[in-house]
Protein backbone atom coordinates (compact mmCIF):
# COMPACT_ATOMS: atom_id res chain seq x y z
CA UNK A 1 64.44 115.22 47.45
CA UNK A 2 62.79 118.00 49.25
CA UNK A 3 63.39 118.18 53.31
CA UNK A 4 61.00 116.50 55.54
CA UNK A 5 59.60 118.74 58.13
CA UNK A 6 57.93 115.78 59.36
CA UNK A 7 59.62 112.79 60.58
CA UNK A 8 57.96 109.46 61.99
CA UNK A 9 58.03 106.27 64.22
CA UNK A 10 56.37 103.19 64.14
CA UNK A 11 56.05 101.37 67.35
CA UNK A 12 54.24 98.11 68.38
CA UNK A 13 55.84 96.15 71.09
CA UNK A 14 55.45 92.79 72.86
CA UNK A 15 57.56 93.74 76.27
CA UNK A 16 56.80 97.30 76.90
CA UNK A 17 59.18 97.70 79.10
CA UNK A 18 60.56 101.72 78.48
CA UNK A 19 58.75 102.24 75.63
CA UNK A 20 56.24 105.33 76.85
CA UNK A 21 59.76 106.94 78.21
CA UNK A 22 61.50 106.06 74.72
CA UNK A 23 58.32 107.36 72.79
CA UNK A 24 57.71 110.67 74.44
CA UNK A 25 61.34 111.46 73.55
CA UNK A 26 61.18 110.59 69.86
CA UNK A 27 57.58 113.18 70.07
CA UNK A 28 60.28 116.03 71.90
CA UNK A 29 62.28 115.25 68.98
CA UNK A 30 59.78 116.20 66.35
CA UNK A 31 58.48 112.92 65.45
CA UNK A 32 55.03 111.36 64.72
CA UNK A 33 54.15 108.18 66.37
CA UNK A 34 52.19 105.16 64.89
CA UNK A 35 51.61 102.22 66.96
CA UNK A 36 49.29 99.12 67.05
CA UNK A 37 46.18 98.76 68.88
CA UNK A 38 47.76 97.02 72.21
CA UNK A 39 51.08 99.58 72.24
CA UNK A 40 48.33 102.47 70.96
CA UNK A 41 46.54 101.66 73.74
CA UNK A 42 49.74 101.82 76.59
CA UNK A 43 51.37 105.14 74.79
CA UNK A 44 47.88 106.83 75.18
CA UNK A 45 47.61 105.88 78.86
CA UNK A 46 51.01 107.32 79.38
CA UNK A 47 49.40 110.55 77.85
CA UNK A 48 51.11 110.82 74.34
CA UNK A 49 49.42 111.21 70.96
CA UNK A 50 49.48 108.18 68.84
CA UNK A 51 48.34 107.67 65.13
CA UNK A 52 46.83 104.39 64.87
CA UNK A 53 48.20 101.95 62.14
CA UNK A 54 44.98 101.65 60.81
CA UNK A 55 44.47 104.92 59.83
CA UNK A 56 47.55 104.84 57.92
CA UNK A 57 46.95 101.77 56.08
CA UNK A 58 43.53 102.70 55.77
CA UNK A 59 42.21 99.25 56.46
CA UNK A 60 41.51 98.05 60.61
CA UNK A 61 43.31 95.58 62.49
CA UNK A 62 41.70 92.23 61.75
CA UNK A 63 41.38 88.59 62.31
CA UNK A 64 42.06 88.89 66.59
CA UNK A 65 45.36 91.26 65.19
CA UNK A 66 46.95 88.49 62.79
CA UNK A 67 46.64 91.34 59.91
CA UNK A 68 47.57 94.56 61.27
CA UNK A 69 50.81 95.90 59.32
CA UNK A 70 51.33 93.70 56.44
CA UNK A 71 50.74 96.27 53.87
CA UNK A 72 52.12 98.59 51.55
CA UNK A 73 51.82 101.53 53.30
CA UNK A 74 53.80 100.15 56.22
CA UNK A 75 56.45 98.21 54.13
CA UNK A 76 56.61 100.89 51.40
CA UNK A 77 57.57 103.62 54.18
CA UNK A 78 60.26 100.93 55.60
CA UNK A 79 62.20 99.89 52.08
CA UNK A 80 61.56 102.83 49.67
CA UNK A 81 65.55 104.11 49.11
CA UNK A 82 65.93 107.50 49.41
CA UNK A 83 68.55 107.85 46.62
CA UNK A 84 66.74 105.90 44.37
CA UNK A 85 63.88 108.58 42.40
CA UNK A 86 61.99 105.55 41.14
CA UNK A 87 61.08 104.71 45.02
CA UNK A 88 60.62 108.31 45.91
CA UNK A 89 58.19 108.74 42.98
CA UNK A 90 56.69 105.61 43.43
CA UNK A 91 56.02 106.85 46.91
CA UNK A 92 54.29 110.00 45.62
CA UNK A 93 52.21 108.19 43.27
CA UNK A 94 50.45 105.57 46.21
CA UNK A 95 50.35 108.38 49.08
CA UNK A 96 53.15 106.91 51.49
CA UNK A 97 54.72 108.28 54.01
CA UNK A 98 58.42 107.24 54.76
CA UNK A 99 59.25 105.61 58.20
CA UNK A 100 62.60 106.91 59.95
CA UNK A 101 62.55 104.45 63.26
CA UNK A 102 60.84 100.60 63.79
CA UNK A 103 60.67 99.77 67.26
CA UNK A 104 59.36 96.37 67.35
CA UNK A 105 59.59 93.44 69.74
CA UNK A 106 58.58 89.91 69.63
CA UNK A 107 55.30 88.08 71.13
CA UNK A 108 57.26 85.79 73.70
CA UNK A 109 57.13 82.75 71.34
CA UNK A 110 60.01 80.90 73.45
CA UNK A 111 58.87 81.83 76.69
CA UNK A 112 55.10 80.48 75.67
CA UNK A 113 56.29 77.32 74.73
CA UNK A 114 58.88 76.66 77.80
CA UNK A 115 55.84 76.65 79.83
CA UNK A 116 54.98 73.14 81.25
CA UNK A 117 51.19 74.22 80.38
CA UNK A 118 51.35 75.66 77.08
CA UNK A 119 48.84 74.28 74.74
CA UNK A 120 49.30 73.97 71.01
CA UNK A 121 46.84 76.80 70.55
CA UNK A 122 48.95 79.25 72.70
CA UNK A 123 51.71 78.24 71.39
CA UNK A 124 50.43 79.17 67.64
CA UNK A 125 49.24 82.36 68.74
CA UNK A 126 52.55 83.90 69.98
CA UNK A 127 54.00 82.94 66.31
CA UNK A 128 54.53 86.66 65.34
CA UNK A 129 54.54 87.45 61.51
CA UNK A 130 53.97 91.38 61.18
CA UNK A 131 56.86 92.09 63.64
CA UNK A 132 59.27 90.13 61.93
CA UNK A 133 58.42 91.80 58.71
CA UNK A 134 58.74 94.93 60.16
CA UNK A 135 61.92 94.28 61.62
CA UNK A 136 63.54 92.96 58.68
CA UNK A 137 62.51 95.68 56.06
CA UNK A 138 63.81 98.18 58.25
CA UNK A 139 67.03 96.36 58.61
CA UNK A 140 67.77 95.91 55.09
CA UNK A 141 67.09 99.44 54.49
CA UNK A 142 69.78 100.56 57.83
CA UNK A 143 71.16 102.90 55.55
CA UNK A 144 68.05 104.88 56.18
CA UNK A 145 66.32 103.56 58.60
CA UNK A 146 66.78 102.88 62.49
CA UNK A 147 65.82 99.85 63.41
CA UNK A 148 65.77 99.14 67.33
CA UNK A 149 64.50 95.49 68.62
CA UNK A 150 65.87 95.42 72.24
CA UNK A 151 64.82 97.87 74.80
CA UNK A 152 68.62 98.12 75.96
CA UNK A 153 69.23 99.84 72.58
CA UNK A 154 66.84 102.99 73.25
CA UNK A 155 69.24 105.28 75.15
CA UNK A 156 71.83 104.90 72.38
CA UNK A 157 69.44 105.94 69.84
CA UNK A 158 67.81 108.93 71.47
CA UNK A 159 71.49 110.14 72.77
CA UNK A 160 72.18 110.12 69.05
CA UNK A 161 69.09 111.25 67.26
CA UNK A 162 69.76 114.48 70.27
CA UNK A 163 73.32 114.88 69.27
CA UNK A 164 73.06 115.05 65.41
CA UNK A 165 69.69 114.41 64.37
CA UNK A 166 70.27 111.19 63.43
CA UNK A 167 72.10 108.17 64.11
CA UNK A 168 75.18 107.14 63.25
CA UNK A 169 75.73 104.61 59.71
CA UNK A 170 77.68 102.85 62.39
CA UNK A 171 74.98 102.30 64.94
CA UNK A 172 72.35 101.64 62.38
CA UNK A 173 74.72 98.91 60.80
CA UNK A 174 74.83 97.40 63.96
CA UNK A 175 71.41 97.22 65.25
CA UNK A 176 69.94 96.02 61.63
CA UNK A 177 72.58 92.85 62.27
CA UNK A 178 71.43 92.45 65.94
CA UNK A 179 67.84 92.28 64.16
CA UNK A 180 68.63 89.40 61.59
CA UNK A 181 70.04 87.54 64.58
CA UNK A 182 67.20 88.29 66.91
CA UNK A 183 64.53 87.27 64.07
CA UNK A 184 66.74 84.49 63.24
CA UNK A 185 67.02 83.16 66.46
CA UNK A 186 63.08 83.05 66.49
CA UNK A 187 62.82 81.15 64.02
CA UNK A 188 64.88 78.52 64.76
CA UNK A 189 62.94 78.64 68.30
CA UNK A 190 59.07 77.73 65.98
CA UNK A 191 61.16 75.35 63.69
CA UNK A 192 62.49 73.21 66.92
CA UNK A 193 58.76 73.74 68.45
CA UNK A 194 57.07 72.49 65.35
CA UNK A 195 59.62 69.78 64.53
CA UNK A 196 58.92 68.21 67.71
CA UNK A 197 61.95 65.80 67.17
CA UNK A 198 65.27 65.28 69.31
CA UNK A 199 67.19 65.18 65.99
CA UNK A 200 65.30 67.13 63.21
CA UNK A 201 67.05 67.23 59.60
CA UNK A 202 68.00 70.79 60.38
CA UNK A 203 69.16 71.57 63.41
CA UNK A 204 68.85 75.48 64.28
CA UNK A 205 70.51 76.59 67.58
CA UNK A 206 70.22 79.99 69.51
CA UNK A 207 72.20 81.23 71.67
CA UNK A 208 72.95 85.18 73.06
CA UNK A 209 76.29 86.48 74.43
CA UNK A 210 76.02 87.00 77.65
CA UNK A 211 79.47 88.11 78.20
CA UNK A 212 83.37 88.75 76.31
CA UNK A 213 85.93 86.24 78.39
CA UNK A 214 89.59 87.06 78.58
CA UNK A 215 90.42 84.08 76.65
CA UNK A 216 89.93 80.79 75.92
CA UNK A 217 91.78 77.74 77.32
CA UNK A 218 94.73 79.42 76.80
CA UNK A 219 96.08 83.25 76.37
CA UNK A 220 95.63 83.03 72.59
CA UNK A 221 92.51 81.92 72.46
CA UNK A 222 89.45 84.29 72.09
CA UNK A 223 86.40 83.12 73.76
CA UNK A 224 82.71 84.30 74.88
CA UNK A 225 79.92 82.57 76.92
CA UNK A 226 76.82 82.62 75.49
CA UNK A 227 73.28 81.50 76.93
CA UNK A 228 70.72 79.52 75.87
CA UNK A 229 67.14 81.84 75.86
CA UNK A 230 64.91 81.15 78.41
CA UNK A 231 67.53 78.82 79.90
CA UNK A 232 66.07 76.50 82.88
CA UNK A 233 66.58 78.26 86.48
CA UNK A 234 69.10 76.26 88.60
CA UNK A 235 71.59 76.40 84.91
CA UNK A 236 74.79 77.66 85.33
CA UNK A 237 73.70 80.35 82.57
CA UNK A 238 71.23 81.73 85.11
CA UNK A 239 73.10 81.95 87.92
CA UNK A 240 73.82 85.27 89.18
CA UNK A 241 77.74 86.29 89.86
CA UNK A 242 77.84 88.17 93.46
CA UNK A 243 81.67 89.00 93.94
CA UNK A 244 84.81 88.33 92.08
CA UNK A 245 86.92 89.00 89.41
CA UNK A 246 85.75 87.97 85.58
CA UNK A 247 84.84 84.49 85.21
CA UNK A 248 87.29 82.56 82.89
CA UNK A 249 86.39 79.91 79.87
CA UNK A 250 88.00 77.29 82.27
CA UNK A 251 86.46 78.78 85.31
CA UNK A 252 83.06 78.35 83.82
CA UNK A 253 83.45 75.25 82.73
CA UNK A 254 84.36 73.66 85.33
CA UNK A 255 81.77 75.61 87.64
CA UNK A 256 79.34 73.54 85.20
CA UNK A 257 80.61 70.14 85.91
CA UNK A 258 81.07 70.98 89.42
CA UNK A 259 77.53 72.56 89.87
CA UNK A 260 76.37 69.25 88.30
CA UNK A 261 77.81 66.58 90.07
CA UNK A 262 76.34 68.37 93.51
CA UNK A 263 72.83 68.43 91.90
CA UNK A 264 72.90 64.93 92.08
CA UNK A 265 72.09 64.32 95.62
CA UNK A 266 69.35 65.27 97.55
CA UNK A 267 71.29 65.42 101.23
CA UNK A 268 73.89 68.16 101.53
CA UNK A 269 76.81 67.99 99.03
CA UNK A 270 79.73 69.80 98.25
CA UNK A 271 82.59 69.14 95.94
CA UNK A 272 85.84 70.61 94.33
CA UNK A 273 86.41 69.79 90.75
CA UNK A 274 89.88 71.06 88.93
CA UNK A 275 90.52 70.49 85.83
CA UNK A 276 86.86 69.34 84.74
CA UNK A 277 87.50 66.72 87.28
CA UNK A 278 85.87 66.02 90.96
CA UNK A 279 89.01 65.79 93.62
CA UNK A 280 86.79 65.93 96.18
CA UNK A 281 83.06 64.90 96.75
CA UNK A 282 81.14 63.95 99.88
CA UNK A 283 77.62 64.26 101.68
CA UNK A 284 76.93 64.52 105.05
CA UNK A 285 74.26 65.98 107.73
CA UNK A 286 75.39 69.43 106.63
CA UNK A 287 77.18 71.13 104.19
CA UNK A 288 80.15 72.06 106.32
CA UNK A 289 80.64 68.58 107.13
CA UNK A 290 80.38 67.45 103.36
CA UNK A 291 82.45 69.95 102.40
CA UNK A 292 85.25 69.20 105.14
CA UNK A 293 85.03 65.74 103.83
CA UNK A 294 85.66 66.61 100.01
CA UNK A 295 88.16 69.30 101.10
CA UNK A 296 90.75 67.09 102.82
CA UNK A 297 90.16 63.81 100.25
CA UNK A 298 92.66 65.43 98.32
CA UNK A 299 94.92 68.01 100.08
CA UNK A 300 97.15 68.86 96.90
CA UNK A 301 94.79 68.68 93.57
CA UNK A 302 91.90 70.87 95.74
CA UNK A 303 94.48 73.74 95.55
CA UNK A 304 92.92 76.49 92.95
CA UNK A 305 90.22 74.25 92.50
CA UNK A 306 86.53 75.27 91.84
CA UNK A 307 83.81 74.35 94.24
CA UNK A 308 79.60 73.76 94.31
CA UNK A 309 77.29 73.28 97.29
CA UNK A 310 73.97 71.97 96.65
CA UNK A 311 72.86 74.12 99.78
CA UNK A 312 72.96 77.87 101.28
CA UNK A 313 76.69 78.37 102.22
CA UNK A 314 76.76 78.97 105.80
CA UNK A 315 79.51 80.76 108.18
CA UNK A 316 80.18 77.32 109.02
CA UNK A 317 80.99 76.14 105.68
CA UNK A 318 82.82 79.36 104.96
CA UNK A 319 85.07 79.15 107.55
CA UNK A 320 85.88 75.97 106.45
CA UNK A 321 86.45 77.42 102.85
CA UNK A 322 88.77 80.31 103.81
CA UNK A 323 91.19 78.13 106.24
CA UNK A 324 95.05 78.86 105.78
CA UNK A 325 96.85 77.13 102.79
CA UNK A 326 93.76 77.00 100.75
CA UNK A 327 93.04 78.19 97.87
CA UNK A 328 90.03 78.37 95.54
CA UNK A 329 88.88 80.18 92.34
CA UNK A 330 85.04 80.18 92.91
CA UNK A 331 82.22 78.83 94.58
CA UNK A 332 78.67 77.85 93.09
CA UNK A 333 75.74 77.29 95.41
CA UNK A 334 71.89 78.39 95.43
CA UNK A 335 72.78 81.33 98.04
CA UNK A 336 74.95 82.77 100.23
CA UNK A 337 74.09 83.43 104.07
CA UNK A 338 74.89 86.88 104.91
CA UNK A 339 77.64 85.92 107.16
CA UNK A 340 79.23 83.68 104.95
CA UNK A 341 79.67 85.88 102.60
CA UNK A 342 81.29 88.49 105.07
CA UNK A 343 83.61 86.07 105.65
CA UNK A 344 84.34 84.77 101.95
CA UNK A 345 84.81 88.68 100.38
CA UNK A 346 86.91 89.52 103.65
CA UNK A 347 89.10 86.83 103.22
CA UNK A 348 93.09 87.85 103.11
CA UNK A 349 95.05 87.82 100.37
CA UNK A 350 92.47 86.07 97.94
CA UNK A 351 89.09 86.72 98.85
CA UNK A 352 88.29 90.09 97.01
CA UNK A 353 89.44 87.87 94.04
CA UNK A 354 87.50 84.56 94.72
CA UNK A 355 84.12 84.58 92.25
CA UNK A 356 81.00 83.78 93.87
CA UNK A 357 77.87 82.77 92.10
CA UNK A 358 74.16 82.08 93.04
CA UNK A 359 72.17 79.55 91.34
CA UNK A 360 68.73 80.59 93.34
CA UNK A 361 67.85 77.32 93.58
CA UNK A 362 68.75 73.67 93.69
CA UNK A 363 68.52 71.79 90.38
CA UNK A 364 68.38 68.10 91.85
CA UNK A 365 68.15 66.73 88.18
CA UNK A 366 69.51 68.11 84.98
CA UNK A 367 66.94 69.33 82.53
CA UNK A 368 66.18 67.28 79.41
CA UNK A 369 68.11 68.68 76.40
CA UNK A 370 70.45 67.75 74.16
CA UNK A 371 74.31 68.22 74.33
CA UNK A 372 76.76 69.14 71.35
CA UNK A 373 80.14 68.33 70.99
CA UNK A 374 81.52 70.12 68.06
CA UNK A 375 84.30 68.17 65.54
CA UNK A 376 85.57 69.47 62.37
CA UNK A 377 83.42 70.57 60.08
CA UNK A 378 80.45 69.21 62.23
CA UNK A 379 78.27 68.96 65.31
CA UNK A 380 77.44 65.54 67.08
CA UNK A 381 74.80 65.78 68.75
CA UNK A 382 72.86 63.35 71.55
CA UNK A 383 70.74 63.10 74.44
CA UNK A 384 72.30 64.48 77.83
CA UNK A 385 73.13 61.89 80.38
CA UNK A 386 70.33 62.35 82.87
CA UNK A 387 69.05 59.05 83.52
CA UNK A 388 68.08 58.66 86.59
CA UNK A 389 69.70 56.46 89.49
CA UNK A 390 67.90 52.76 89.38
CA UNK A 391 69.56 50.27 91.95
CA UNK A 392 66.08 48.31 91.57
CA UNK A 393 67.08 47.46 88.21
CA UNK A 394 70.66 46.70 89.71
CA UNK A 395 72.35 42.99 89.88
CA UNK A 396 74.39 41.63 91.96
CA UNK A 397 76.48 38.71 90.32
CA UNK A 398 78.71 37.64 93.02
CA UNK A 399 78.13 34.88 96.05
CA UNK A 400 78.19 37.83 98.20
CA UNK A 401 75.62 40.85 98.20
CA UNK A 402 76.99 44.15 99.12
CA UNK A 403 75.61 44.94 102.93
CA UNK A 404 73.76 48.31 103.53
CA UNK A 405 77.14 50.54 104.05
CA UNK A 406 78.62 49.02 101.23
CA UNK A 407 75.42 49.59 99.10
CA UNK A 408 74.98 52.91 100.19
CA UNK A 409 78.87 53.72 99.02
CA UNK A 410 78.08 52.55 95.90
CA UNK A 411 75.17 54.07 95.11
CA UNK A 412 77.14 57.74 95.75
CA UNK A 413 80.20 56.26 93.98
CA UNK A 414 78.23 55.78 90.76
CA UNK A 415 76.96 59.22 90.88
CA UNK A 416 80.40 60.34 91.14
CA UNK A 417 81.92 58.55 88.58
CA UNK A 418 79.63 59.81 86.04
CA UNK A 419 81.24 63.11 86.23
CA UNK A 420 84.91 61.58 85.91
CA UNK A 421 86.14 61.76 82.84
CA UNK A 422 86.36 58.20 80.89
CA UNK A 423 88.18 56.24 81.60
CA UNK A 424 86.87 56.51 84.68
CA UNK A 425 87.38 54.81 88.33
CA UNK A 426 85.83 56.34 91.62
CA UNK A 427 86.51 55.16 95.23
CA UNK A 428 83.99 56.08 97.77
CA UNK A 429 84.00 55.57 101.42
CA UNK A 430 81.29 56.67 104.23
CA UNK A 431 79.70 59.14 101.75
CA UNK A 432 83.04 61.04 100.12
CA UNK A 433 85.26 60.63 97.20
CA UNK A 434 88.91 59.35 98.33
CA UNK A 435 90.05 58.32 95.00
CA UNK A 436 89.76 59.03 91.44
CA UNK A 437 90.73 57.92 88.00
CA UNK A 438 90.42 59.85 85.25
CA UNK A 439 91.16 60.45 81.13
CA UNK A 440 93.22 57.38 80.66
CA UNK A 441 93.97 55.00 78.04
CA UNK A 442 93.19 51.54 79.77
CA UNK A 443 90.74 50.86 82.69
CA UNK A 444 93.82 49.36 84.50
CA UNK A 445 95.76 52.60 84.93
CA UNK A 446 92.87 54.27 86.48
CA UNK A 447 91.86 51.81 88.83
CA UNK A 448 95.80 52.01 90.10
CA UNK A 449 95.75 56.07 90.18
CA UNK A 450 92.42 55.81 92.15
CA UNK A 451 93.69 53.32 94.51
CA UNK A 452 96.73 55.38 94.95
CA UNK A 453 94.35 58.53 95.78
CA UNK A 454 92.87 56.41 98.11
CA UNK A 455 96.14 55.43 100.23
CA UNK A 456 94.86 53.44 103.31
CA UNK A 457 91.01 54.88 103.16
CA UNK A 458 90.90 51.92 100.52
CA UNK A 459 90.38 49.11 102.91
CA UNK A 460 86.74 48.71 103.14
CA UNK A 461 85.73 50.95 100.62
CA UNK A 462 83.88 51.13 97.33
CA UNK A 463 84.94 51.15 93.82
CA UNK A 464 82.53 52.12 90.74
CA UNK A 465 83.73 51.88 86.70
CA UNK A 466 82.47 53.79 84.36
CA UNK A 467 82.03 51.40 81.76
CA UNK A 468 82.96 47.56 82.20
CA UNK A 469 86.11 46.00 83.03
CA UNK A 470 87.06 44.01 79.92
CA UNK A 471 89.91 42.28 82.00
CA UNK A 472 89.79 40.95 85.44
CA UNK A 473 93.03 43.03 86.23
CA UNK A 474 91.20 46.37 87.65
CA UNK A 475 89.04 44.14 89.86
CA UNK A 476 92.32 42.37 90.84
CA UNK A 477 93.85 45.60 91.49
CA UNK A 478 90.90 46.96 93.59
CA UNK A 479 90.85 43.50 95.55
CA UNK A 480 94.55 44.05 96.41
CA UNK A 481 94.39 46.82 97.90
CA UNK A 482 91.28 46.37 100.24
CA UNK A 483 88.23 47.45 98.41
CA UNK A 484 85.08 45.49 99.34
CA UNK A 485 82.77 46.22 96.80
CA UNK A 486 82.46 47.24 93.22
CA UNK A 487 79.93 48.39 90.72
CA UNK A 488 80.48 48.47 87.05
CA UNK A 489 77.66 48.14 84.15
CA UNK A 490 79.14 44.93 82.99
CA UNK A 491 78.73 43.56 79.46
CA UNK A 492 82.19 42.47 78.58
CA UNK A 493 82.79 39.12 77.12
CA UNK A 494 85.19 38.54 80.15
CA UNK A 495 82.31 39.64 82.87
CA UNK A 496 82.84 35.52 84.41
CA UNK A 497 86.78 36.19 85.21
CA UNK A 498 85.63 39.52 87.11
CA UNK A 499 82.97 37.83 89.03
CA UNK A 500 85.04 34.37 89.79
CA UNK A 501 87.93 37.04 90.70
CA UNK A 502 85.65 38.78 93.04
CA UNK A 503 84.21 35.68 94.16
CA UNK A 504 87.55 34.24 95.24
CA UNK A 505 89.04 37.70 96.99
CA UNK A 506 85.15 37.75 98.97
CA UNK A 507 84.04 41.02 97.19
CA UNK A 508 80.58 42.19 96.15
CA UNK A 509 80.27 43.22 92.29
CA UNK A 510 77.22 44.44 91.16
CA UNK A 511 75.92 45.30 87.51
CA UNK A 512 74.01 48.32 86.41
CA UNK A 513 73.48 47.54 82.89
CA UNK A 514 73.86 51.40 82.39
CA UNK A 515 77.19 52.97 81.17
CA UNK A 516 78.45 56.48 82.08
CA UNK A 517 81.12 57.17 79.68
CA UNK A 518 82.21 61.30 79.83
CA UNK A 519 84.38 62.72 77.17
């Protein structure tokens, strides 16, 4: 095959973000650009010559741009092989040009349909064909052709093309595979849109690495984190990490469930979870107050713990955080007050270590979506647990109702105990988590763990169960040891021995009819 003196690059991009910068370097470089109308139009405006699509076809854009580059001329110039003299004749023979770099991104399909307003219409609109097309005949033909779908991508490629004229196999290996995933990924995004079920037949997920982790749960695990697109603001994927160290597999996690629990009341909230468990929870007029409150409800589990504010941390509240003997691996909250976080990166001995992450807002209720729990060679899958709190649809079932304070402990002791692990027991008292029971085998056990968390702050408090007591012993043991109130869904065969026990011992039971079990 005879050299080229002439070299070429077809551009036609949705986010146009860099592109007249990464264009008028492939024209230094010798190159011919073709574009679509809308890109045409930009490149032009940014004062570089541009070869329209259509006049290399030889047919116009049509149908409001639906048929634009499905056609020989373009596809030809994308998966002709260069060693193969069949392709290069056939080539010849139909008057096409090879094409030596695709730039191509996406209409925003995803980010169309995630808005609340979105008709059907728009949402069939930003289904892109051509670029797709594109994109994947240039990948499958990386051995020739650079392929480049993400604007992150351009510097590598024009530091290369500069350096030896080219790029490198390796590079153009990699970005045809970030391609297939990227067109992939939009797919699945249409096929959930268009399915419009919770459980379709095939379930297609997308997610991006957003970052490498040091390991898993432990040393010898690898691990990533990886985002959903477009995730909701207020997600842990879109916070925004301000100081710190790396973030850890465990430290994420639990920053979830912690960041969670705290999005579940409205009035300021703070809590430290450890070990994807809350030791600490509690609301109050302000946030150093709540967070004083969940702080000392557990002075030796809060110890390397991970903690979430529902509200701008304050000097106040950092003060509180950085007082001797503590110790904390990171803090999630919307923001950061200025001199808070003086006082949180100045902190001795740990601070400069201690990760701290902005949400940018408060997420008061998590979004709907489904979660996954992955088992051997499998994926359950169900509907997150974001049912609302409903004490109208609440019953109480004992002689004696609850009175307001008692109410209003159970009502944040049910929140809480939705974020304890099943089987799961939560004391509350005057707005803050003094006990907890967690992960065990029998209801029993965890009403006696949370009663021992609870020492003396048990007397007058409030107890909530995750699911129902299918003995009367946990009430018995709750009774014992002062608590005046319980709340449990109820539903167990045995439901009259816990309310005649409560009866007798003068304590208020009432019945959700909604379960909370956490695995």
């Amino acid at each position: 095959m005879s050299k080229r003196a002439l070299k070429r690059a077809l551009i036609s991009v949705s986010d146009k973000s860099g592109v007249a910068e990464f264009a008028r370097e492939l024209a230094a470089l010798g190159y011919e650009i073709i574009s679509t109308d809308g890109t045409a139009k930009s490149l032009r405006q940014a004062g570089l010559a541009v070869r329209d699509v259509a006049d290399v076809t030889g047919f116009p854009e049509m149908m409001d741009g639906r048929v634009k580059t499905l056609h020989p001329a373009v596809h030809g110039g994308l998966l002709a092989r260069r060693d193969q003299p069949e392709h290069m004749t056939a080539l010849s023979q139909h008057g096409i040009a090879l094409i030596d770099v695709v730039c191509v991104n996406l209409y925003p399909f995803a980010a169309t349909v995630a808005r609340p307003d979105v008709t059907p219409e728009d949402a069939i609109e930003n289904i892109d064909i051509g670029g797709p097309s594109m994109l994947r005949s240039a990948a499958k033909n990386f051995e020739s052709v650079t392929v480049v779908c993400d604007p992150a991508d351009y510097q590598t490629v024009l530091d290369e093309l500069r350096d030896g004229g080219r790029t490198t196999d390796e590079t153009r290996h990699r970005l045809a595979a970030k391609v297939f995933a990227h067109t992939a990924a939009y797919d699945a995004a249409i096929a959930r849109y268009l399915s419009g079920e919770a459980f379709p037949n095939a379930l297609m997920l997308s997610f991006h690495k957003a970052s490498d982790l040091r390991y898993g749960e432990n040393p010898h695990q690898r691990a990533a984190f990886y985002t959903e697109p477009n995730a909701p603001d207020g997600t842990l994927a879109r916070a925004r990490q301000i100081s710190g160290i790396a973030l850890s597999f465990v430290n994420l996690f639990d920053l979830d469930g912690a960041w969670n629990l705290v999005c579940e009341f409205e009035e300021p909230a703070a809590c430290i979870v450890k070990h994807a468990n809350p030791c600490g929870c509690a609301v109050d007029r302000t946030l150093a107050a709540a967070f004083i409150k969940a702080r000392d409800a557990d002075a030796v589990s809060r110890f390397g713990g991970i903690i979430a504010c529902n509200r701008a941390v304050d000097a106040d509240t950092a003060r509180e955080i950085i007082v001797k003997g503590s110790l904390y691996h990171a803090v999630i909250a919307p923001s950061f007050e200025p001199d808070a976080l003086a006082l949180l990166r100045e902190r001795s001995g740990w601070g400069a270590d201690l990760r701290l992450l902005e949400t940018g807002v408060t997420l008061c209720h998590m979004p709907e979506r489904l979660d996954w729990k992955r088992v051997s060679g499998g994926l359950l899958a169900q509907e997150a647990d974001a049912r609302p709190l409903q004490p109208d649809d609440w019953q109480v079932v004992t002689k004696r109702a609850p009175n307001d304070k008692e109410m209003n402990d159970l009502r944040f002791a049910w929140k809480c105990v939705k974020h304890l692990k099943s089987n799961a027991i939560a004391v509350a008292r005057g707005g803050s988590l003094i006990g907890a029971g967690a992960g065990q085998m029998n209801r029993v056990t965890s009403v006696r763990l949370a009663i021992e968390g609870a020492a003396e702050g048990a007397r007058g408090a409030a107890l909530a169960s995750d699911a129902f007591f299918p003995f009367d012993d946990g009430p018995a043991s709750a009774a014992a040891a002062g608590v005046t109130a319980i709340i449990q869904p109820g539903g167990s065969n045995r439901d009259a021995d816990s309310i005649a026990l409560c009866d007798r011992e003068n304590v208020a039971m009432v019945f959700t009819g909604v379960r909370h079990f956490k695995h």
